[in-house]
C-alpha atoms as a PDB file:
ATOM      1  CA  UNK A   1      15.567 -13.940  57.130  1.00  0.00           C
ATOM      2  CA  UNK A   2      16.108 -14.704  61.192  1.00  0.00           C
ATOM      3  CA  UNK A   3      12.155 -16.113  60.989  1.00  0.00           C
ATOM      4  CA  UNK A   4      13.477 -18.572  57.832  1.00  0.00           C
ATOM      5  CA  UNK A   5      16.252 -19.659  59.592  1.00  0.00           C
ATOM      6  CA  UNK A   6      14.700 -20.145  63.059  1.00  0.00           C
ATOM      7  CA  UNK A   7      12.150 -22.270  60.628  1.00  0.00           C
ATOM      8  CA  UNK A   8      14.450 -24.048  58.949  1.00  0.00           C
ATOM      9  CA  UNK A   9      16.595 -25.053  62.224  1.00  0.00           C
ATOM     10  CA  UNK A  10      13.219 -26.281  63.428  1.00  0.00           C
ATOM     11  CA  UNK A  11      12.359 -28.204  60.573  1.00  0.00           C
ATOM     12  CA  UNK A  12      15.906 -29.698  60.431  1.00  0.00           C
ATOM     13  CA  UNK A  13      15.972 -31.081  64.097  1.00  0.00           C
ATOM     14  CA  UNK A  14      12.256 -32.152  63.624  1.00  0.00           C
ATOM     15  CA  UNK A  15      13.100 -34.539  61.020  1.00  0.00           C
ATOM     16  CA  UNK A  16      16.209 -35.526  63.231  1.00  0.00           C
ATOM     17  CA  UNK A  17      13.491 -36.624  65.821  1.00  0.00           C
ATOM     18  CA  UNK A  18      11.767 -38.526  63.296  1.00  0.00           C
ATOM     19  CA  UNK A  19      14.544 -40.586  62.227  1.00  0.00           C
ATOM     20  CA  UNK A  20      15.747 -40.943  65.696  1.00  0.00           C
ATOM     21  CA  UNK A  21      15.399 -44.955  65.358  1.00  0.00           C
ATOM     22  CA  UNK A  22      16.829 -45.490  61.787  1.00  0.00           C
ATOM     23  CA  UNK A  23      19.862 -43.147  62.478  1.00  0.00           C
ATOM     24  CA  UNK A  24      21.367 -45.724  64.900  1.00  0.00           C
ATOM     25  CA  UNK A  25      20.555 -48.939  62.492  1.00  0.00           C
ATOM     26  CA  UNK A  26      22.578 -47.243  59.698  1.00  0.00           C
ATOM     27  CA  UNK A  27      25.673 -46.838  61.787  1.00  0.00           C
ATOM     28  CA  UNK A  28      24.988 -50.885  63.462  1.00  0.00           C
ATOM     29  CA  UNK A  29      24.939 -51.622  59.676  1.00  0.00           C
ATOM     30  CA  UNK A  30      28.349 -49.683  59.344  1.00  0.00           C
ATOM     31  CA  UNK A  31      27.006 -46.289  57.488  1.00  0.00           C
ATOM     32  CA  UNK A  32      29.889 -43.482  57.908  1.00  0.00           C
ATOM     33  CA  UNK A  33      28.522 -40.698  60.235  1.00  0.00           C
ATOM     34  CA  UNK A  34      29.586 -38.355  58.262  1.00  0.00           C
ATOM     35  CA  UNK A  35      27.739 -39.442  55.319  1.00  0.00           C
ATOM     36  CA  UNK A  36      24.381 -39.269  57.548  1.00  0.00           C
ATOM     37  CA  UNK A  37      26.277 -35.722  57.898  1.00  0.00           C
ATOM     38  CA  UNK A  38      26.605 -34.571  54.727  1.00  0.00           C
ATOM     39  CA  UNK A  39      22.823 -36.507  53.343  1.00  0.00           C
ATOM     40  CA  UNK A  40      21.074 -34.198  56.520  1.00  0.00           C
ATOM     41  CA  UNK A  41      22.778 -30.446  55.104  1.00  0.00           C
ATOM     42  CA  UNK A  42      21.855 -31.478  51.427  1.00  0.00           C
ATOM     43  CA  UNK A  43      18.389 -32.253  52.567  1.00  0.00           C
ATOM     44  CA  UNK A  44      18.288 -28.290  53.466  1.00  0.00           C
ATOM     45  CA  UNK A  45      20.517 -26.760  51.452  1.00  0.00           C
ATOM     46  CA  UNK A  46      19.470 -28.260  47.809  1.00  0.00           C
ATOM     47  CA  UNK A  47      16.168 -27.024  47.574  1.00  0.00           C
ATOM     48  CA  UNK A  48      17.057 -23.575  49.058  1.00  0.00           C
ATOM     49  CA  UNK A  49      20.337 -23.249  46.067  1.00  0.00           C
ATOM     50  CA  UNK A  50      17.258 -24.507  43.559  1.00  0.00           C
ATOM     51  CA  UNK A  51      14.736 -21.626  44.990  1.00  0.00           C
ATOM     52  CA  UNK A  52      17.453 -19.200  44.711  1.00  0.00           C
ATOM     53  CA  UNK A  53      19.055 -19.973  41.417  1.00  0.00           C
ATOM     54  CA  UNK A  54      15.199 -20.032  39.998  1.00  0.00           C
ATOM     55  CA  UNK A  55      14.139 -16.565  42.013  1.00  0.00           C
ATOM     56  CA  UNK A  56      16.897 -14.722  40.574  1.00  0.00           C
ATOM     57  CA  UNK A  57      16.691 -16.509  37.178  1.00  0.00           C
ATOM     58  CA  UNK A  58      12.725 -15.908  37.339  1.00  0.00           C
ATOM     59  CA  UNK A  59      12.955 -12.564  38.457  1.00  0.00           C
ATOM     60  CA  UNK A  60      15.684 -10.860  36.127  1.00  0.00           C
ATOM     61  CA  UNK A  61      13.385 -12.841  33.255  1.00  0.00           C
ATOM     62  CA  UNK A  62      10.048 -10.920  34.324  1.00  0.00           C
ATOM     63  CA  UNK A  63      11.588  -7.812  35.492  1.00  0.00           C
ATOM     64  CA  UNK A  64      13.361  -7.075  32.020  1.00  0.00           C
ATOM     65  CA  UNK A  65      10.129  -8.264  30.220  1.00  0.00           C
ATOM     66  CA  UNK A  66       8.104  -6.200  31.887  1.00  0.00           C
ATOM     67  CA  UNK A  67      10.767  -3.169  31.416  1.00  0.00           C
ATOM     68  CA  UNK A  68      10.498  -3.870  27.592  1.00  0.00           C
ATOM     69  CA  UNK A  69       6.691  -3.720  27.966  1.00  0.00           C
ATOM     70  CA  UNK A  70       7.360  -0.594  29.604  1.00  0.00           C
ATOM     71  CA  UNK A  71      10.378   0.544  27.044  1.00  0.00           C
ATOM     72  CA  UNK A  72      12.530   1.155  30.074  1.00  0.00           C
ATOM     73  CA  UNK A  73      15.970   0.396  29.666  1.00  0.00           C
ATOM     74  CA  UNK A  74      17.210  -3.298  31.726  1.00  0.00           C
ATOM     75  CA  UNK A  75      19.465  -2.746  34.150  1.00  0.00           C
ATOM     76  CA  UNK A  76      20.491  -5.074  36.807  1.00  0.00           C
ATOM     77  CA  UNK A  77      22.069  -3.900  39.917  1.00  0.00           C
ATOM     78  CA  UNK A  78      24.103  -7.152  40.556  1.00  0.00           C
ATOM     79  CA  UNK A  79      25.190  -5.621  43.874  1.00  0.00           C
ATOM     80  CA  UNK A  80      21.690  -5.585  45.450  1.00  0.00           C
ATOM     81  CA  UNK A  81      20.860  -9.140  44.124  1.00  0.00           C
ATOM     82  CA  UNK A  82      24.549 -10.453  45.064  1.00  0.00           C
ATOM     83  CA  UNK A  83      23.576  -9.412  48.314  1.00  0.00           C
ATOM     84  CA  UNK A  84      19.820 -10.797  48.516  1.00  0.00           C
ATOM     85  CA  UNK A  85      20.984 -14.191  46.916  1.00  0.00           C
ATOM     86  CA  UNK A  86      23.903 -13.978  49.491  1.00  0.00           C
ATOM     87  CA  UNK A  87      21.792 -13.902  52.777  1.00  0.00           C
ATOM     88  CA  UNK A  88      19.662 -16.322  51.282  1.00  0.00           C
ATOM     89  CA  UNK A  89      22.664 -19.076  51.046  1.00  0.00           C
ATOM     90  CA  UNK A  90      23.884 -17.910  54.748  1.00  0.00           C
ATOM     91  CA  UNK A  91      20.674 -18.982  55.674  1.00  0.00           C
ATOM     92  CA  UNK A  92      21.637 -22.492  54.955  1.00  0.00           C
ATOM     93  CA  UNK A  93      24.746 -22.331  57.045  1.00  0.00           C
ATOM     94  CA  UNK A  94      22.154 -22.399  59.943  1.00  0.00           C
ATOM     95  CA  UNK A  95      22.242 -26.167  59.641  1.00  0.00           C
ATOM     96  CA  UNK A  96      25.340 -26.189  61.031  1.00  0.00           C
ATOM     97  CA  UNK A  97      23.930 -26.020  64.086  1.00  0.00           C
ATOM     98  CA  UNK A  98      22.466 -29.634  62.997  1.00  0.00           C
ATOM     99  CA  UNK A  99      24.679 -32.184  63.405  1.00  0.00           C
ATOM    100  CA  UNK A 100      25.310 -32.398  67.786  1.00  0.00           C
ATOM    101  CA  UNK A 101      21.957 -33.519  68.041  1.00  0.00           C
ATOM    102  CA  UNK A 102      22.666 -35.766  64.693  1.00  0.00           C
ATOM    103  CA  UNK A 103      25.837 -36.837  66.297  1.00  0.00           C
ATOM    104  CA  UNK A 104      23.289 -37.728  69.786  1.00  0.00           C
ATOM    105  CA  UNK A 105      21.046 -39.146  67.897  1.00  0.00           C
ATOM    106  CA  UNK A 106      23.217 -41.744  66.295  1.00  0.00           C
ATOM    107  CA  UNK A 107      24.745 -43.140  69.065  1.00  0.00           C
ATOM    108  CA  UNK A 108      24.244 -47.158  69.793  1.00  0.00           C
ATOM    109  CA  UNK A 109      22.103 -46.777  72.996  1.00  0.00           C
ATOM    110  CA  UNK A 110      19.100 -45.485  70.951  1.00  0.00           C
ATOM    111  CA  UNK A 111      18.688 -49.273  69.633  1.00  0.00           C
ATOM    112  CA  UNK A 112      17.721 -50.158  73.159  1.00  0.00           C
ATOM    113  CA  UNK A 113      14.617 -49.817  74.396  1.00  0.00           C
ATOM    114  CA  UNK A 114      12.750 -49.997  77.647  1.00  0.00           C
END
């Protein structure tokens, strides 16, 4: 979970790099920050909440089919996957680390250039 999040804290300030010329046009053209805020931690954390809702959906599907196949009573131990689905969402909070270099990044200096 540590290699994910390293990953996705790369990924996250990658893309910051890439946008590092449109960030400060959106504020010149009076975007909030804080909407270029929020848009950057949905970018991450919707598709992971998708993946997890349809892991644990998926899996409790194919594990109790495959326990009928095997007439073994379903049981789920909500504890374990509480806990698995639970690391999996802290992993998001790693993009809190995102937003000083957003805030950096959307300053009105980067419109200048050399």
């Amino acid at each position: 979970m540590l290699l994910i999040g390293a990953s996705m804290v790369v990924s996250t300030l990658e893309q910051l790099r890439e946008r590092r010329k449109p960030l400060p046009v959106l504020v010149a053209f009076g975007t909030r920050r804080s909407t270029l805020g929020w848009s950057v931690l949905w970018q991450t954390a919707l598709p992971v909440f998708l993946g997890l809702a349809l892991s644990v959906l998926g899996g409790i599907g194919l594990g109790a089919v495959l326990l009928k196949l095997a007439s073994v009573p379903v049981t789920v131990h909500w504890t374990s996957l509480g806990a698995m689905a639970g690391i999996g969402a802290g992993v998001v909070l790693v993009t809190c680390l995102s937003p000083p270099p957003l805030w950096r990044m959307m300053r009105l200096d980067g419109l200048r250039t050399e």
